[in-house]
C-alpha atoms as a PDB file:
ATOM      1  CA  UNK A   1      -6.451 -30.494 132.534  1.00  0.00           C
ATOM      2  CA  UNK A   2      -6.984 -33.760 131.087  1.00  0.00           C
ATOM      3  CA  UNK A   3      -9.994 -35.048 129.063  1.00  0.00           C
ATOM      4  CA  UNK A   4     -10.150 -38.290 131.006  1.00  0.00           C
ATOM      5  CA  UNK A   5     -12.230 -38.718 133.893  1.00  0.00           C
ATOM      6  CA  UNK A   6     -12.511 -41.248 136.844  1.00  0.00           C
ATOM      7  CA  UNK A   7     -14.862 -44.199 136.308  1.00  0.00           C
ATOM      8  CA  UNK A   8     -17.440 -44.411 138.991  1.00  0.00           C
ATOM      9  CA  UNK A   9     -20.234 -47.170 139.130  1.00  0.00           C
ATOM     10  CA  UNK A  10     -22.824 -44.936 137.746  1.00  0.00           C
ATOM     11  CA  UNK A  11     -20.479 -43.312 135.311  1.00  0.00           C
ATOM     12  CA  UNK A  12     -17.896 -40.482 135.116  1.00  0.00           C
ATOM     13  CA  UNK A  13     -16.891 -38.820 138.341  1.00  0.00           C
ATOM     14  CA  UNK A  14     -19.143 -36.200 139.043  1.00  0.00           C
ATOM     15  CA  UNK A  15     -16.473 -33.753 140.965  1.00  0.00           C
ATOM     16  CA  UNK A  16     -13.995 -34.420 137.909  1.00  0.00           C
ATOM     17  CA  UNK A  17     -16.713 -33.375 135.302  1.00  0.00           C
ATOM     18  CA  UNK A  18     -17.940 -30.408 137.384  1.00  0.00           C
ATOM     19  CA  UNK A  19     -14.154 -29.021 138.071  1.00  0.00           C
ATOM     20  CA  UNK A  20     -13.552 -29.761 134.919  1.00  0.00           C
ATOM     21  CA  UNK A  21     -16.530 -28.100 133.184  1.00  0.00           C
ATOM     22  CA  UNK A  22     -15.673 -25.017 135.831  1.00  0.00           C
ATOM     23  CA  UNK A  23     -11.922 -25.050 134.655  1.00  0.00           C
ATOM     24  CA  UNK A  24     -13.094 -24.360 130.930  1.00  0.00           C
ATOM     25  CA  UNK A  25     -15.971 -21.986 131.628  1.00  0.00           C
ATOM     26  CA  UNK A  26     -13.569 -19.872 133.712  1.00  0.00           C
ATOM     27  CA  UNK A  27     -11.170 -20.138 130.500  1.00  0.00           C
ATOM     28  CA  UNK A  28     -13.667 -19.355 128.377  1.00  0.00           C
ATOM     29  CA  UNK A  29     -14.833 -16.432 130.498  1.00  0.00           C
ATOM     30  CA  UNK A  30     -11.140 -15.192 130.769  1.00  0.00           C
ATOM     31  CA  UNK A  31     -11.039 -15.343 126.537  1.00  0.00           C
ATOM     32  CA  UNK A  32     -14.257 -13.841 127.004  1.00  0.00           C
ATOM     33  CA  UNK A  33     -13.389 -11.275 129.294  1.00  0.00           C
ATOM     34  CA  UNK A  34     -10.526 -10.551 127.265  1.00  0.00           C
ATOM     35  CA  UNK A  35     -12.390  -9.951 123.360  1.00  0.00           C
ATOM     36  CA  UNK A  36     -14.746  -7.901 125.406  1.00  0.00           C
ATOM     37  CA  UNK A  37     -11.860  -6.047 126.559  1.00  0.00           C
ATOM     38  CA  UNK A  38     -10.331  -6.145 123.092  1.00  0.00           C
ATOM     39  CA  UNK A  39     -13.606  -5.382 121.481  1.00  0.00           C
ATOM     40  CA  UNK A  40     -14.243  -2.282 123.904  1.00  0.00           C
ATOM     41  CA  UNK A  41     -10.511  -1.155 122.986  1.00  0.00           C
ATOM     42  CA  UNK A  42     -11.233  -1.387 118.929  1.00  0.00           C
ATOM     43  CA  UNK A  43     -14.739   0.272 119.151  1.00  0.00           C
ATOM     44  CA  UNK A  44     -12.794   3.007 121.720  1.00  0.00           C
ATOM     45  CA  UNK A  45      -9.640   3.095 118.863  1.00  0.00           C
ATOM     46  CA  UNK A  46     -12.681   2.741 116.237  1.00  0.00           C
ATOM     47  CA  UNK A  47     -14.422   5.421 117.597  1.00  0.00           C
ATOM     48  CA  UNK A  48     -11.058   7.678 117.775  1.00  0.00           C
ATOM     49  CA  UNK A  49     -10.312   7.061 114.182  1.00  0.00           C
ATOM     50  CA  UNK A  50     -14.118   8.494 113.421  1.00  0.00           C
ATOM     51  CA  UNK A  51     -13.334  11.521 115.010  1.00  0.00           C
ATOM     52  CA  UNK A  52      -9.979  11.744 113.647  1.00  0.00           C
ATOM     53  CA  UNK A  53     -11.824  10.790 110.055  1.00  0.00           C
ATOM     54  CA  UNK A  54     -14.723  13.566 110.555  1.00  0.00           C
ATOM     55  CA  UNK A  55     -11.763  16.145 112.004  1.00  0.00           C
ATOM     56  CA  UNK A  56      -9.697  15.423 108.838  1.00  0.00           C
ATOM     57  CA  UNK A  57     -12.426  15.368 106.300  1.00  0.00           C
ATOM     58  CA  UNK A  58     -13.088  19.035 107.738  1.00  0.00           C
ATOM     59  CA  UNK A  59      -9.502  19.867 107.201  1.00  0.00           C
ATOM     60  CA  UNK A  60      -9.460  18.402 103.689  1.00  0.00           C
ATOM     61  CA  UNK A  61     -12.431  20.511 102.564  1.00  0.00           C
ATOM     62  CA  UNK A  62     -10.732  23.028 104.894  1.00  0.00           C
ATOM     63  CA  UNK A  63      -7.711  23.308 102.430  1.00  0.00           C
ATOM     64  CA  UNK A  64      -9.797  22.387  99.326  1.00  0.00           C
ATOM     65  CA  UNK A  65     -11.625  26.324 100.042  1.00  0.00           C
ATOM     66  CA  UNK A  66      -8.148  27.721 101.057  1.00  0.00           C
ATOM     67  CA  UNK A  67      -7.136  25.935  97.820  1.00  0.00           C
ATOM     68  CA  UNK A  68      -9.958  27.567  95.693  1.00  0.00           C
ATOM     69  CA  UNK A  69      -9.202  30.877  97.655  1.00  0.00           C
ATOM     70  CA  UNK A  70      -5.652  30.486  96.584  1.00  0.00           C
ATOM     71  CA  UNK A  71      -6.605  29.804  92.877  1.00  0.00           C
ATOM     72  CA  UNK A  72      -8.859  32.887  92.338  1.00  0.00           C
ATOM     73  CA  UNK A  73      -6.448  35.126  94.746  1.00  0.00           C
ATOM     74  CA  UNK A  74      -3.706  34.130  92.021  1.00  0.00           C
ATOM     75  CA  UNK A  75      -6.196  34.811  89.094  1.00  0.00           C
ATOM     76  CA  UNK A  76      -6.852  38.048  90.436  1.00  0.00           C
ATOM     77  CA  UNK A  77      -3.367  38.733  91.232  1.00  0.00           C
ATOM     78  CA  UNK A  78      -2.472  37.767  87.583  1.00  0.00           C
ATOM     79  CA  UNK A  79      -5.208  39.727  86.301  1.00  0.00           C
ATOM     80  CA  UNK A  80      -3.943  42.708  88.103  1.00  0.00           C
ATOM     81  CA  UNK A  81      -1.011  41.804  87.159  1.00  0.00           C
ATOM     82  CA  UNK A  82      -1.257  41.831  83.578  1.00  0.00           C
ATOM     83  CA  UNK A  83      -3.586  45.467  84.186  1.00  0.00           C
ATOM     84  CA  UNK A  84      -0.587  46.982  85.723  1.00  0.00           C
ATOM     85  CA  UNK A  85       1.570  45.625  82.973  1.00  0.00           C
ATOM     86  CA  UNK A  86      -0.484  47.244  80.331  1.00  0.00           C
ATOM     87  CA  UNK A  87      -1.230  50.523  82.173  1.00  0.00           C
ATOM     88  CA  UNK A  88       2.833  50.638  82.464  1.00  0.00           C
ATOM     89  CA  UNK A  89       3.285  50.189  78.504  1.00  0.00           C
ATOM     90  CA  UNK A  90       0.828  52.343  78.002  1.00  0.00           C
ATOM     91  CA  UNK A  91       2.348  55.104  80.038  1.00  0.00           C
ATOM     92  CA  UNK A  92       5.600  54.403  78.840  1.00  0.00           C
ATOM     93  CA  UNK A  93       4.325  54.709  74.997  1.00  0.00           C
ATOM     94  CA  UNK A  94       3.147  57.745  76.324  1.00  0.00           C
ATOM     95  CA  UNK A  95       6.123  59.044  77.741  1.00  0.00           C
ATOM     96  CA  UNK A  96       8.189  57.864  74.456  1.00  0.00           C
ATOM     97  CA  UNK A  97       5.799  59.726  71.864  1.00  0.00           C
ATOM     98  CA  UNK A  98       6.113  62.963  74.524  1.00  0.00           C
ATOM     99  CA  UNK A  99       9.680  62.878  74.443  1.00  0.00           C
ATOM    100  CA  UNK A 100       9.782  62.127  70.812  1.00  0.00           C
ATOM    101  CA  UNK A 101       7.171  65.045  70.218  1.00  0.00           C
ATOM    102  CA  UNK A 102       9.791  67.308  73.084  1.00  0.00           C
ATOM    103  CA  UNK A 103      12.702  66.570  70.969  1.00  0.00           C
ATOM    104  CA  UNK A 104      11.422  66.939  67.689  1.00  0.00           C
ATOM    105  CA  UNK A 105      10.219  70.123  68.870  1.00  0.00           C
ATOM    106  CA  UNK A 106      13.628  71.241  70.237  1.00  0.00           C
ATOM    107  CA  UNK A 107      14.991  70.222  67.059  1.00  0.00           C
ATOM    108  CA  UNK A 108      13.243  72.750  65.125  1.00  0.00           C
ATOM    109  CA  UNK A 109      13.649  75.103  67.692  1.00  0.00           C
ATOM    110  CA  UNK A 110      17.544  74.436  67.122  1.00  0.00           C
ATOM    111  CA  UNK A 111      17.195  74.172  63.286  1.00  0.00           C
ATOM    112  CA  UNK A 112      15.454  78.183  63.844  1.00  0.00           C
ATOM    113  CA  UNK A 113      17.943  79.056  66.158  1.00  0.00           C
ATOM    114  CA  UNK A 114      20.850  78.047  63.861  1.00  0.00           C
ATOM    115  CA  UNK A 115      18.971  79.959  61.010  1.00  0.00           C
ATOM    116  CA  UNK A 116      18.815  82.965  62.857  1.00  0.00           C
ATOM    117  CA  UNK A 117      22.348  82.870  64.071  1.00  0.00           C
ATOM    118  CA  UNK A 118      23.266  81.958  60.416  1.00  0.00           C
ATOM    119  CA  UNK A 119      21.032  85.449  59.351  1.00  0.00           C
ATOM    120  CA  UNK A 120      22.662  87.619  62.046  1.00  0.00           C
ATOM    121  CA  UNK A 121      25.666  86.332  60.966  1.00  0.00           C
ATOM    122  CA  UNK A 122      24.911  87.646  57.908  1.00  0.00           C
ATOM    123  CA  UNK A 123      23.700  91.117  58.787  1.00  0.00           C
ATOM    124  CA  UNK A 124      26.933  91.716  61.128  1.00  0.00           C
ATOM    125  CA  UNK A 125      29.358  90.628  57.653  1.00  0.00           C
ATOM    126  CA  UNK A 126      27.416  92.864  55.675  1.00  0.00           C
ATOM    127  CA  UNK A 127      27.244  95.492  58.365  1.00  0.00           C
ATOM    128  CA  UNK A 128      30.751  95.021  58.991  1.00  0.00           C
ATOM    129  CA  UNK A 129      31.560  95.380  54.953  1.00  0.00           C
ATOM    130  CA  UNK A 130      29.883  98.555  54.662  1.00  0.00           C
ATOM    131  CA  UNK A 131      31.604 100.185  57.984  1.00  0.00           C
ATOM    132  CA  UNK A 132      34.926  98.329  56.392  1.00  0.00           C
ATOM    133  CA  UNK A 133      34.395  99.965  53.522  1.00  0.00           C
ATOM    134  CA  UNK A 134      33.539 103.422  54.533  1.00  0.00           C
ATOM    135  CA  UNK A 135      36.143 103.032  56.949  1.00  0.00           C
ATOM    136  CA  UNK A 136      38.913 102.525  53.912  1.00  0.00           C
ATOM    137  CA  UNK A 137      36.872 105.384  52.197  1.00  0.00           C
ATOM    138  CA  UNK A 138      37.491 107.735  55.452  1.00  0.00           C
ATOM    139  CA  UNK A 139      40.658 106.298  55.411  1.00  0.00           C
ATOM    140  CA  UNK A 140      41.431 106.970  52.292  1.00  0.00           C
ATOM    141  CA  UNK A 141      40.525 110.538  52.223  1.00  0.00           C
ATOM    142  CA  UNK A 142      42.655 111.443  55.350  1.00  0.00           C
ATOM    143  CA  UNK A 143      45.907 109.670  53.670  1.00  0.00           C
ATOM    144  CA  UNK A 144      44.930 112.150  50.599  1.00  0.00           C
ATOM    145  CA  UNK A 145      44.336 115.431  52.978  1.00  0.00           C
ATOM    146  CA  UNK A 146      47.508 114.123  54.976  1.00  0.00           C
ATOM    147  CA  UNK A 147      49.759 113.519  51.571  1.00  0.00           C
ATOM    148  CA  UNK A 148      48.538 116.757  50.061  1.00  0.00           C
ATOM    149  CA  UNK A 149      48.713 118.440  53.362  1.00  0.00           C
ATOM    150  CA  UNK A 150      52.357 117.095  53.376  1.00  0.00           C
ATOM    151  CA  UNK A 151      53.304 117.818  49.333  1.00  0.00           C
ATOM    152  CA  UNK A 152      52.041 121.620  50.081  1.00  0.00           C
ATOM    153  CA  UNK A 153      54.276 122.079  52.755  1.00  0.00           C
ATOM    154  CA  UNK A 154      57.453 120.703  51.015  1.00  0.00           C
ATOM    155  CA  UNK A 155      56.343 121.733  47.905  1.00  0.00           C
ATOM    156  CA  UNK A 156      55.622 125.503  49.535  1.00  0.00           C
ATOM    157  CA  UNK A 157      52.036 125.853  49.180  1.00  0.00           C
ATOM    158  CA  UNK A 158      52.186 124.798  45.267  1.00  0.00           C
ATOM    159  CA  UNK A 159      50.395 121.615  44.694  1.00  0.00           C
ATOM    160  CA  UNK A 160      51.089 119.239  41.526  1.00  0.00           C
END
C-alpha cells in the first residue's frame, strides 16, 4: 500500500485513509496475532523446560543420594574388606604357628623314635653277641666231645 493519498477539497481522501489505516491495523493484528501465538508457544516450551528443570533437579539430587549411597556402600565394603583381610592373616598365622608347633612336635617324636630304634638296636647286637658267643661256646664243646669222641674210637678207648 502506498503512503500517498488522494487530494480532496477538504483534504486527504477519507476512504484512502480509512482502508489504509484498516490495511495496517489488520497487519498489525496479524503480527499481533502471531507474537501472541509465539508468546503462548515460549511460555508453553517455557513452561515444559520448568518441568523438565524441576524433573531433572530431582534426578540430580536423585543420583547425588545414590552417589552418597554408593560412597559409604564402598566404605563399608572396603572396611569389610580389609576385616576379612585381617581375620584371613590372622587365621593363616594361626594355621602356620599350628603346623610349625605339629611338625616340631613330630620331629621330636622322630628324633625319640630314632633313639629308640638306635637303643633296640643296641640290645638285639648285644643280645645277639651273647647268644653268638654261647653259641661258639656250645659249639665249641660239641667239636671237643665229637673230636674226643672220635680220638677214643681210633685211638681204642685210650685218650691222649
Amino acid at each position: 500500500m502506498s503512503l500517498e493519498f488522494s487530494k480532496k477539497v477538504c483534504g486527504y481522501d477519507m476512504g484512502e485513509v480509512r482502508e489504509y489505516i484498516d490495511s495496517l491495523t489488520h497487519d498489525y493484528e496479524e503480527e499481533l496475532n502471531k507474537k501472541k501465538d509465539r508468546l503462548t508457544e515460549l511460555v508453553e516450551e517455557n513452561r515444559k523446560m520448568t518441568a523438565q528443570l524441576a524433573e531433572m533437579t530431582k534426578l540430580v539430587e536423585s543420583y547425588r543420594k545414590q552417589e552418597e549411597s554408593v560412597g559409604i556402600a564402598l566404605i563399608k565394603a572396603e572396611e569389610s574388606a580389609k576385616t576379612t583381610i585381617a581375620e584371613a592373616e590372622r587365621q593363616r598365622q594361626m594355621e602356620l604357628d599350628r603346623i610349625s608347633f605339629e611338625t616340631k612336635k613330630w620331629e621330636e617324636r622322630g628324633d625319640e623314635v630314632r633313639r629308640q630304634l638306635m637303643e633296640f638296636e643296641e640290645k638285639i647286637v648285644s643280645i645277639m653277641e651273647k647268644y653268638q658267643s654261647e653259641i661258639n661256646y656250645l659249639a665249641s664243646k660239641d667239636v671237643k666231645k665229637t673230636y674226643f669222641k672220635d680220638n677214643i674210637k681210633s685211638n681204642g678207648g685210650k685218650t691222649a
